[in-house]
C-alpha atoms as a PDB file:
ATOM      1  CA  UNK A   1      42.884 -90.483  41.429  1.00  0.00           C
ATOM      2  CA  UNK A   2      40.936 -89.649  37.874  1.00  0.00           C
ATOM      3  CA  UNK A   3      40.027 -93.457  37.652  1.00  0.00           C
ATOM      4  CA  UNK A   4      38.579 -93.489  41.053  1.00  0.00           C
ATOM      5  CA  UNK A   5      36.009 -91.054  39.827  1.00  0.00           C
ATOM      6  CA  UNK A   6      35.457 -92.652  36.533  1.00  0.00           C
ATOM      7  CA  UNK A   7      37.208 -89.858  34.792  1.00  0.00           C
ATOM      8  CA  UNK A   8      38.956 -90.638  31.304  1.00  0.00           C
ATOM      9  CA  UNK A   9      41.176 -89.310  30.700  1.00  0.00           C
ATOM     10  CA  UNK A  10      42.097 -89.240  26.917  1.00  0.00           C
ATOM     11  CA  UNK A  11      38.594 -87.431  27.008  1.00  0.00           C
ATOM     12  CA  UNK A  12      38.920 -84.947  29.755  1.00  0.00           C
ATOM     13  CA  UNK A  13      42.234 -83.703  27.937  1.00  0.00           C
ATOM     14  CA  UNK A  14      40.055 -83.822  24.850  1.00  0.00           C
ATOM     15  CA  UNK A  15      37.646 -81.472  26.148  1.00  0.00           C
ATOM     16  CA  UNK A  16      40.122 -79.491  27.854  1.00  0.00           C
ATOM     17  CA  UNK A  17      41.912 -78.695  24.286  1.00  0.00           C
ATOM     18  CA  UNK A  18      38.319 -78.171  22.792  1.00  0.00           C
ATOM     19  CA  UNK A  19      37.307 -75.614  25.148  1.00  0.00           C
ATOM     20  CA  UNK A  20      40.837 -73.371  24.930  1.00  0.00           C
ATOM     21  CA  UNK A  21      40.428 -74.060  21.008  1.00  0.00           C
ATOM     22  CA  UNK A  22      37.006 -73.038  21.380  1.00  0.00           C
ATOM     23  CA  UNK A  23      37.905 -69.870  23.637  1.00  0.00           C
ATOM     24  CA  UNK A  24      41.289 -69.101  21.479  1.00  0.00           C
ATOM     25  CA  UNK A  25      38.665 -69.028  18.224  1.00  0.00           C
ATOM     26  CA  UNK A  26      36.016 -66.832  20.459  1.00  0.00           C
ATOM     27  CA  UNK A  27      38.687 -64.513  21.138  1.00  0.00           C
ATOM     28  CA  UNK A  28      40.284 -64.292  18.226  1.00  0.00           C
ATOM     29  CA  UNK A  29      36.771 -63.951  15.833  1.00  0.00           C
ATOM     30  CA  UNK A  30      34.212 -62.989  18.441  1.00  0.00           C
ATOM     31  CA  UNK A  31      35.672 -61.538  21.331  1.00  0.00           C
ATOM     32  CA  UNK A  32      37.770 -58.565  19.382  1.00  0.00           C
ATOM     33  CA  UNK A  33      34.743 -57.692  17.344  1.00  0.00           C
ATOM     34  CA  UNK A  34      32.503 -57.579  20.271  1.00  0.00           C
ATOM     35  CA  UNK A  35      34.645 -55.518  21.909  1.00  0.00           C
ATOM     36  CA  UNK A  36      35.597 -53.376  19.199  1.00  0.00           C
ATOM     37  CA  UNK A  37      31.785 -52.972  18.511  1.00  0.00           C
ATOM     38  CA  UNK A  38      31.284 -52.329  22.424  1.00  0.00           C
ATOM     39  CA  UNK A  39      33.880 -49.529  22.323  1.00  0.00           C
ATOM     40  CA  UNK A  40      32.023 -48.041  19.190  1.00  0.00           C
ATOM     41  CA  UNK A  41      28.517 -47.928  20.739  1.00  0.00           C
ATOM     42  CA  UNK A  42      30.577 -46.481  23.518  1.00  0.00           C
ATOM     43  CA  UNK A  43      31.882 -43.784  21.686  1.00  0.00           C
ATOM     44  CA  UNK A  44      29.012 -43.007  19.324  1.00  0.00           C
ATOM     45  CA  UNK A  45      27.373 -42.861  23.024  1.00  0.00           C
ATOM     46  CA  UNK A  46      29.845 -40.196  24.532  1.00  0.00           C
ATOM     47  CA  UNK A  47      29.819 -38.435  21.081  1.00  0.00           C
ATOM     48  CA  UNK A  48      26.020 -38.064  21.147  1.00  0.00           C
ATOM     49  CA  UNK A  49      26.491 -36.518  24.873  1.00  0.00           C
ATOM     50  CA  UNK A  50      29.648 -34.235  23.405  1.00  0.00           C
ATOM     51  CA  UNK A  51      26.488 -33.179  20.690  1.00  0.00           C
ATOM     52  CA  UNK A  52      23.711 -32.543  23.291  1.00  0.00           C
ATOM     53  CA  UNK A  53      26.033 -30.916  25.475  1.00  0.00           C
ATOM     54  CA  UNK A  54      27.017 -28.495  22.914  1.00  0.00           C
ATOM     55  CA  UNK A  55      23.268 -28.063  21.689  1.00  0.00           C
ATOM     56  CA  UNK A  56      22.045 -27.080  25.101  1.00  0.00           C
ATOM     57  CA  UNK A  57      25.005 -24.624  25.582  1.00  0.00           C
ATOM     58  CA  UNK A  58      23.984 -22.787  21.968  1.00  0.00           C
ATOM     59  CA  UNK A  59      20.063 -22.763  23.068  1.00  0.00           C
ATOM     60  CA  UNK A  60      21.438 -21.108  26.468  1.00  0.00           C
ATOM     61  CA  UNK A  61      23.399 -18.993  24.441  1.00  0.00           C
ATOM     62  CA  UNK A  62      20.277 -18.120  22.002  1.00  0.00           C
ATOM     63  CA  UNK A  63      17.912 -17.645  25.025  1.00  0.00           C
ATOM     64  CA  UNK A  64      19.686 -15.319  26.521  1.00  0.00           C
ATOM     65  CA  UNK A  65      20.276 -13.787  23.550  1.00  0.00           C
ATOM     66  CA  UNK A  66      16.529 -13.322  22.725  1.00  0.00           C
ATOM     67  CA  UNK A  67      16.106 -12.485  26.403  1.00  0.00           C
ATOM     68  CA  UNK A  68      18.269  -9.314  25.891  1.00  0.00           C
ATOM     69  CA  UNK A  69      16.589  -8.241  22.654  1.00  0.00           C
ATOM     70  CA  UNK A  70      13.384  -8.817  24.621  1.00  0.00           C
ATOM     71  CA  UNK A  71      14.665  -6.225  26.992  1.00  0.00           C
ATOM     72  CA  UNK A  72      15.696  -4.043  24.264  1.00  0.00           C
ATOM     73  CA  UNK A  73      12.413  -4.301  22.890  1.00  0.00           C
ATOM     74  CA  UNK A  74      11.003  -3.556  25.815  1.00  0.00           C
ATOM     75  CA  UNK A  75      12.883  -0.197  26.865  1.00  0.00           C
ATOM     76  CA  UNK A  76      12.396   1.044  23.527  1.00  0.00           C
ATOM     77  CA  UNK A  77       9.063   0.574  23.906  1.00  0.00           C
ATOM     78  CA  UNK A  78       8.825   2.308  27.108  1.00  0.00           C
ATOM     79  CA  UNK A  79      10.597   5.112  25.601  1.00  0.00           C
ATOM     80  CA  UNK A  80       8.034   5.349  22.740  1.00  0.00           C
ATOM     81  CA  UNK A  81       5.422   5.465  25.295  1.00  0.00           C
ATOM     82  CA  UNK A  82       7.283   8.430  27.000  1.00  0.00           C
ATOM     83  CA  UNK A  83       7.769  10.150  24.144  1.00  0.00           C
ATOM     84  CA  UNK A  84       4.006   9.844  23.144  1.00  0.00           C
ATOM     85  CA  UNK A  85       2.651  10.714  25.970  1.00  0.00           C
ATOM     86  CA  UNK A  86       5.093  14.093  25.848  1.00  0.00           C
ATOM     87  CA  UNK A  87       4.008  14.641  22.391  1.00  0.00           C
ATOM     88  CA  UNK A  88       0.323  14.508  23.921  1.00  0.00           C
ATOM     89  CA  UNK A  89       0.795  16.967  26.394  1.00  0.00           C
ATOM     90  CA  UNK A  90       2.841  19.284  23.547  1.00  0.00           C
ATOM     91  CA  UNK A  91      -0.555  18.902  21.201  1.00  0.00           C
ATOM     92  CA  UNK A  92      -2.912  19.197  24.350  1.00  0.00           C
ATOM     93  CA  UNK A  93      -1.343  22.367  25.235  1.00  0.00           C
ATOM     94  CA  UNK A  94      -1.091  24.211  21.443  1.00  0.00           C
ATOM     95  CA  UNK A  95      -4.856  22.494  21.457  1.00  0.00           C
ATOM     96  CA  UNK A  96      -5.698  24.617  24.341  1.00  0.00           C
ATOM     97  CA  UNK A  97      -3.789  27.690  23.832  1.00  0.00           C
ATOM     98  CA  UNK A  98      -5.061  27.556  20.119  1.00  0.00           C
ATOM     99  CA  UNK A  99      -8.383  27.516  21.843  1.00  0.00           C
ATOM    100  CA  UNK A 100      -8.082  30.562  24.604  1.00  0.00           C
ATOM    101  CA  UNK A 101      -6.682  32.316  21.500  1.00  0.00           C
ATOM    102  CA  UNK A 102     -10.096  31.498  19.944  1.00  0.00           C
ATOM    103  CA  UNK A 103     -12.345  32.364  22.835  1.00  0.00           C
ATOM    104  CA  UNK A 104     -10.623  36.007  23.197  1.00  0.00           C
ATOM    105  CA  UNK A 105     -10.758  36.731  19.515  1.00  0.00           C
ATOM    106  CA  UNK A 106     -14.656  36.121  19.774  1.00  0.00           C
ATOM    107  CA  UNK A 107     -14.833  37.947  23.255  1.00  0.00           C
ATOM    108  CA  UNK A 108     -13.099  41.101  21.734  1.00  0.00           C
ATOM    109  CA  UNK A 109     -14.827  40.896  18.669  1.00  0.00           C
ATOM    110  CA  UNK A 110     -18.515  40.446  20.547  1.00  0.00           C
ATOM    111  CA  UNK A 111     -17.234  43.422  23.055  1.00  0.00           C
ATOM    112  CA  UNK A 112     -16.579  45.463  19.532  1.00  0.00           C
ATOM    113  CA  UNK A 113     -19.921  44.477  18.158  1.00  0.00           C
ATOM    114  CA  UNK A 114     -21.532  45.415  21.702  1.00  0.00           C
ATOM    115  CA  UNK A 115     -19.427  48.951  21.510  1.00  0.00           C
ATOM    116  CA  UNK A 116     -20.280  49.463  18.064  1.00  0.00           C
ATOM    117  CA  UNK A 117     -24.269  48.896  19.188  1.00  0.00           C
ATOM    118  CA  UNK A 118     -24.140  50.703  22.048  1.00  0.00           C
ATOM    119  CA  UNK A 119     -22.683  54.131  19.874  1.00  0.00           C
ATOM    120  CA  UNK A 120     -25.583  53.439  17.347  1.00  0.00           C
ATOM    121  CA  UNK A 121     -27.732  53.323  19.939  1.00  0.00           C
ATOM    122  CA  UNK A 122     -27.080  56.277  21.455  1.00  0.00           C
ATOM    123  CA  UNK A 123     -26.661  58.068  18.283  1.00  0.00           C
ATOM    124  CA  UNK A 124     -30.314  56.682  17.077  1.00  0.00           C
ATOM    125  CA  UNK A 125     -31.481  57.586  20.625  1.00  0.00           C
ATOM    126  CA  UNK A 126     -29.817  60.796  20.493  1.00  0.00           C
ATOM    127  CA  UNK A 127     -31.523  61.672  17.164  1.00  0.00           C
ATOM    128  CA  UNK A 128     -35.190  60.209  18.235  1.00  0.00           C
ATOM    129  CA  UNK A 129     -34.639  62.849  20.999  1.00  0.00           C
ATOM    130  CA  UNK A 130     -33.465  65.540  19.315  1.00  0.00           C
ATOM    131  CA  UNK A 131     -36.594  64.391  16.891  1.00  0.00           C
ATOM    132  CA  UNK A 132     -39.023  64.667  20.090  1.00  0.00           C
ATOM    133  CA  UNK A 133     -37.638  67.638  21.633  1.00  0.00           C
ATOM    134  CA  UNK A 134     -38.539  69.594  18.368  1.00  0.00           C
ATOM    135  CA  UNK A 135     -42.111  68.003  18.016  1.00  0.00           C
ATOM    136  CA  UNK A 136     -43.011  69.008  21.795  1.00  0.00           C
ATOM    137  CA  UNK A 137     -41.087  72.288  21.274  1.00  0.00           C
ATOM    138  CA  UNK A 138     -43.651  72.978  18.422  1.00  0.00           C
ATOM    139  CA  UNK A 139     -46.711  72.239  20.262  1.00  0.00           C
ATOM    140  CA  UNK A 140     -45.695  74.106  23.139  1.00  0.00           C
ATOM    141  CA  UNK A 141     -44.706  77.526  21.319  1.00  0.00           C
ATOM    142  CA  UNK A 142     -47.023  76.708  18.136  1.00  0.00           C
ATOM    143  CA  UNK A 143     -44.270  77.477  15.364  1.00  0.00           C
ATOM    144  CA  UNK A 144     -42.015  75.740  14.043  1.00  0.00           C
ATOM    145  CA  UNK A 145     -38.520  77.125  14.421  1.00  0.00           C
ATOM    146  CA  UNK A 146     -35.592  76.898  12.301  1.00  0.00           C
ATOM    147  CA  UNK A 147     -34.848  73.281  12.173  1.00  0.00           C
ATOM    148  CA  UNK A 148     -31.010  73.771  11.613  1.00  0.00           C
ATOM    149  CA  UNK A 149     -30.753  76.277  14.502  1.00  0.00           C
ATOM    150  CA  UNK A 150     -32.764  74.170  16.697  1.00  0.00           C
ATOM    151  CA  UNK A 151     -30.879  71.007  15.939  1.00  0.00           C
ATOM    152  CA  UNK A 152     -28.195  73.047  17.066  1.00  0.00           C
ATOM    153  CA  UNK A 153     -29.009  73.686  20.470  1.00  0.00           C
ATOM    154  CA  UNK A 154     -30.736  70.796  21.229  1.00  0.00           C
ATOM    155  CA  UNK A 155     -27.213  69.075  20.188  1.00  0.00           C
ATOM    156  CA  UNK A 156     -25.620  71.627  22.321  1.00  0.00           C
ATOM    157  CA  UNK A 157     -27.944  70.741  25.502  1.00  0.00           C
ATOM    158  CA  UNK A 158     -27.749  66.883  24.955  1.00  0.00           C
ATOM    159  CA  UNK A 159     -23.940  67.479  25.068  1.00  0.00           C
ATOM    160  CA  UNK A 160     -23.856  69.538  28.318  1.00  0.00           C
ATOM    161  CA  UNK A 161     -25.807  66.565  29.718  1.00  0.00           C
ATOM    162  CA  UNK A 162     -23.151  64.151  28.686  1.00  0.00           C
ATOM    163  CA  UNK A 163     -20.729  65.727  31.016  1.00  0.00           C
ATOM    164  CA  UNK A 164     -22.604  65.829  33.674  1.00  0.00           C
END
Protein backbone atom coordinates (compact mmCIF):
# COMPACT_ATOMS: atom_id res chain seq x y z
CA UNK A 1 0.00 0.00 0.00
CA UNK A 2 3.22 2.47 0.81
CA UNK A 3 4.48 1.77 -2.84
CA UNK A 4 1.23 2.73 -4.33
CA UNK A 5 1.79 6.18 -2.97
CA UNK A 6 5.40 6.37 -3.77
CA UNK A 7 6.29 6.08 -0.16
CA UNK A 8 9.84 4.54 0.77
CA UNK A 9 10.03 3.12 3.01
CA UNK A 10 13.64 2.69 4.41
CA UNK A 11 13.11 6.60 4.50
CA UNK A 12 9.79 7.03 6.11
CA UNK A 13 11.16 4.71 9.04
CA UNK A 14 14.19 6.96 8.80
CA UNK A 15 12.34 9.97 9.52
CA UNK A 16 10.12 8.35 11.86
CA UNK A 17 13.32 7.41 14.20
CA UNK A 18 14.66 11.03 13.53
CA UNK A 19 11.71 12.75 14.74
CA UNK A 20 11.27 10.48 18.23
CA UNK A 21 15.24 10.97 18.45
CA UNK A 22 14.65 14.45 17.82
CA UNK A 23 11.61 14.69 20.39
CA UNK A 24 13.43 12.15 23.02
CA UNK A 25 16.58 14.89 22.80
CA UNK A 26 13.87 17.96 23.05
CA UNK A 27 12.55 16.41 26.02
CA UNK A 28 15.27 15.34 27.61
CA UNK A 29 17.53 18.91 27.05
CA UNK A 30 14.79 21.36 26.16
CA UNK A 31 11.60 20.33 27.31
CA UNK A 32 12.64 19.83 31.27
CA UNK A 33 14.40 23.14 31.28
CA UNK A 34 11.59 24.92 29.71
CA UNK A 35 9.42 23.65 31.99
CA UNK A 36 11.44 23.93 34.94
CA UNK A 37 12.04 27.62 33.87
CA UNK A 38 8.11 27.94 33.24
CA UNK A 39 7.41 26.73 36.80
CA UNK A 40 10.05 29.34 38.11
CA UNK A 41 8.57 32.41 36.35
CA UNK A 42 5.48 30.84 37.78
CA UNK A 43 6.49 30.94 41.14
CA UNK A 44 8.60 34.10 41.21
CA UNK A 45 5.02 35.27 39.72
CA UNK A 46 2.81 33.95 42.70
CA UNK A 47 5.66 35.04 45.10
CA UNK A 48 5.54 38.64 43.82
CA UNK A 49 1.53 38.46 44.43
CA UNK A 50 2.28 36.66 48.11
CA UNK A 51 4.65 40.24 48.39
CA UNK A 52 2.01 42.75 47.13
CA UNK A 53 -0.56 41.08 48.98
CA UNK A 54 1.23 41.43 52.14
CA UNK A 55 2.35 45.14 51.26
CA UNK A 56 -1.19 46.30 50.75
CA UNK A 57 -2.36 44.56 54.01
CA UNK A 58 0.64 46.60 56.10
CA UNK A 59 -0.38 50.06 54.20
CA UNK A 60 -4.11 49.13 55.37
CA UNK A 61 -2.76 48.41 58.54
CA UNK A 62 -0.61 51.85 58.62
CA UNK A 63 -3.62 53.89 57.28
CA UNK A 64 -5.71 53.07 59.68
CA UNK A 65 -3.27 53.45 62.01
CA UNK A 66 -2.56 57.13 61.06
CA UNK A 67 -6.32 57.48 60.69
CA UNK A 68 -6.71 56.85 64.49
CA UNK A 69 -3.87 59.14 65.53
CA UNK A 70 -5.56 61.62 63.20
CA UNK A 71 -8.56 61.27 65.40
CA UNK A 72 -6.54 61.49 68.42
CA UNK A 73 -5.11 64.51 67.17
CA UNK A 74 -8.10 65.80 66.50
CA UNK A 75 -10.05 65.34 69.95
CA UNK A 76 -7.17 66.63 71.67
CA UNK A 77 -7.36 69.43 69.77
CA UNK A 78 -10.91 70.02 70.38
CA UNK A 79 -10.24 69.70 73.95
CA UNK A 80 -7.52 72.42 73.80
CA UNK A 81 -9.97 74.58 72.17
CA UNK A 82 -12.44 73.91 75.11
CA UNK A 83 -10.17 74.46 77.53
CA UNK A 84 -9.07 77.86 75.94
CA UNK A 85 -12.01 79.15 75.43
CA UNK A 86 -12.84 78.32 79.43
CA UNK A 87 -9.65 79.88 80.32
CA UNK A 88 -11.03 83.01 78.28
CA UNK A 89 -14.09 83.33 80.00
CA UNK A 90 -12.00 82.70 83.60
CA UNK A 91 -9.59 85.87 82.43
CA UNK A 92 -12.67 87.81 80.92
CA UNK A 93 -14.41 87.58 84.12
CA UNK A 94 -11.26 88.49 86.78
CA UNK A 95 -10.76 91.21 83.71
CA UNK A 96 -14.10 92.54 84.48
CA UNK A 97 -14.47 92.10 88.09
CA UNK A 98 -10.84 93.58 88.38
CA UNK A 99 -12.44 96.41 86.52
CA UNK A 100 -15.93 97.09 88.61
CA UNK A 101 -13.44 96.85 91.51
CA UNK A 102 -11.67 99.77 89.76
CA UNK A 103 -14.66 101.87 88.85
CA UNK A 104 -16.02 101.75 92.66
CA UNK A 105 -12.67 102.54 94.16
CA UNK A 106 -12.70 105.81 91.93
CA UNK A 107 -16.54 106.35 92.58
CA UNK A 108 -15.96 106.21 96.44
CA UNK A 109 -12.93 108.01 96.31
CA UNK A 110 -14.57 110.99 93.90
CA UNK A 111 -17.80 110.78 96.41
CA UNK A 112 -14.97 111.37 99.35
CA UNK A 113 -13.34 114.14 97.44
CA UNK A 114 -16.98 115.63 96.69
CA UNK A 115 -17.78 115.17 100.71
CA UNK A 116 -14.60 116.50 101.66
CA UNK A 117 -15.47 119.78 99.22
CA UNK A 118 -18.72 120.10 100.13
CA UNK A 119 -17.57 120.39 104.28
CA UNK A 120 -14.91 123.00 103.10
CA UNK A 121 -17.35 124.64 101.45
CA UNK A 122 -19.62 125.09 103.92
CA UNK A 123 -17.05 125.76 106.45
CA UNK A 124 -15.47 128.64 104.02
CA UNK A 125 -19.11 129.71 103.43
CA UNK A 126 -19.88 129.51 106.96
CA UNK A 127 -16.89 131.76 107.85
CA UNK A 128 -17.47 134.38 104.77
CA UNK A 129 -20.86 134.67 106.61
CA UNK A 130 -19.98 134.87 109.87
CA UNK A 131 -17.30 137.49 108.17
CA UNK A 132 -20.42 139.49 106.59
CA UNK A 133 -22.73 139.28 109.38
CA UNK A 134 -20.10 141.22 111.53
CA UNK A 135 -19.28 143.85 108.74
CA UNK A 136 -23.18 144.69 108.29
CA UNK A 137 -23.59 144.33 112.09
CA UNK A 138 -21.00 147.23 112.34
CA UNK A 139 -22.53 149.52 109.95
CA UNK A 140 -25.82 149.06 111.28
CA UNK A 141 -25.01 149.74 115.14
CA UNK A 142 -21.69 151.83 114.26
CA UNK A 143 -19.27 149.93 116.78
CA UNK A 144 -17.56 147.31 116.53
CA UNK A 145 -18.34 144.66 119.11
CA UNK A 146 -16.28 142.12 120.67
CA UNK A 147 -15.19 139.99 117.85
CA UNK A 148 -14.83 136.76 120.02
CA UNK A 149 -18.29 137.25 121.59
CA UNK A 150 -19.81 138.00 118.36
CA UNK A 151 -18.25 135.08 116.58
CA UNK A 152 -19.92 133.35 119.20
CA UNK A 153 -23.36 134.01 118.56
CA UNK A 154 -23.28 134.33 115.12
CA UNK A 155 -21.86 130.53 115.35
CA UNK A 156 -24.63 129.90 117.71
CA UNK A 157 -27.42 131.33 115.17
CA UNK A 158 -25.85 129.65 112.02
CA UNK A 159 -26.17 126.42 114.10
CA UNK A 160 -29.86 126.85 115.12
CA UNK A 161 -30.37 127.27 111.35
CA UNK A 162 -28.76 123.98 110.61
CA UNK A 163 -31.46 122.19 112.42
CA UNK A 164 -34.02 123.66 111.05
Amino acid sequence: MFDALGIDWKQALTHLVSFALTLWLLKVFAWKPLLNLLDERRKKIADEFDRIDKEKAGVAQLSASYEAKLKDIDSERRAKLVEAVEEGKKVAGDIKAHAQEEVKQLHDRAKADLQREVDKAKVQLRDELVSMTITATEKVIHEKLDDAKHRQLINRFIDNLEKV
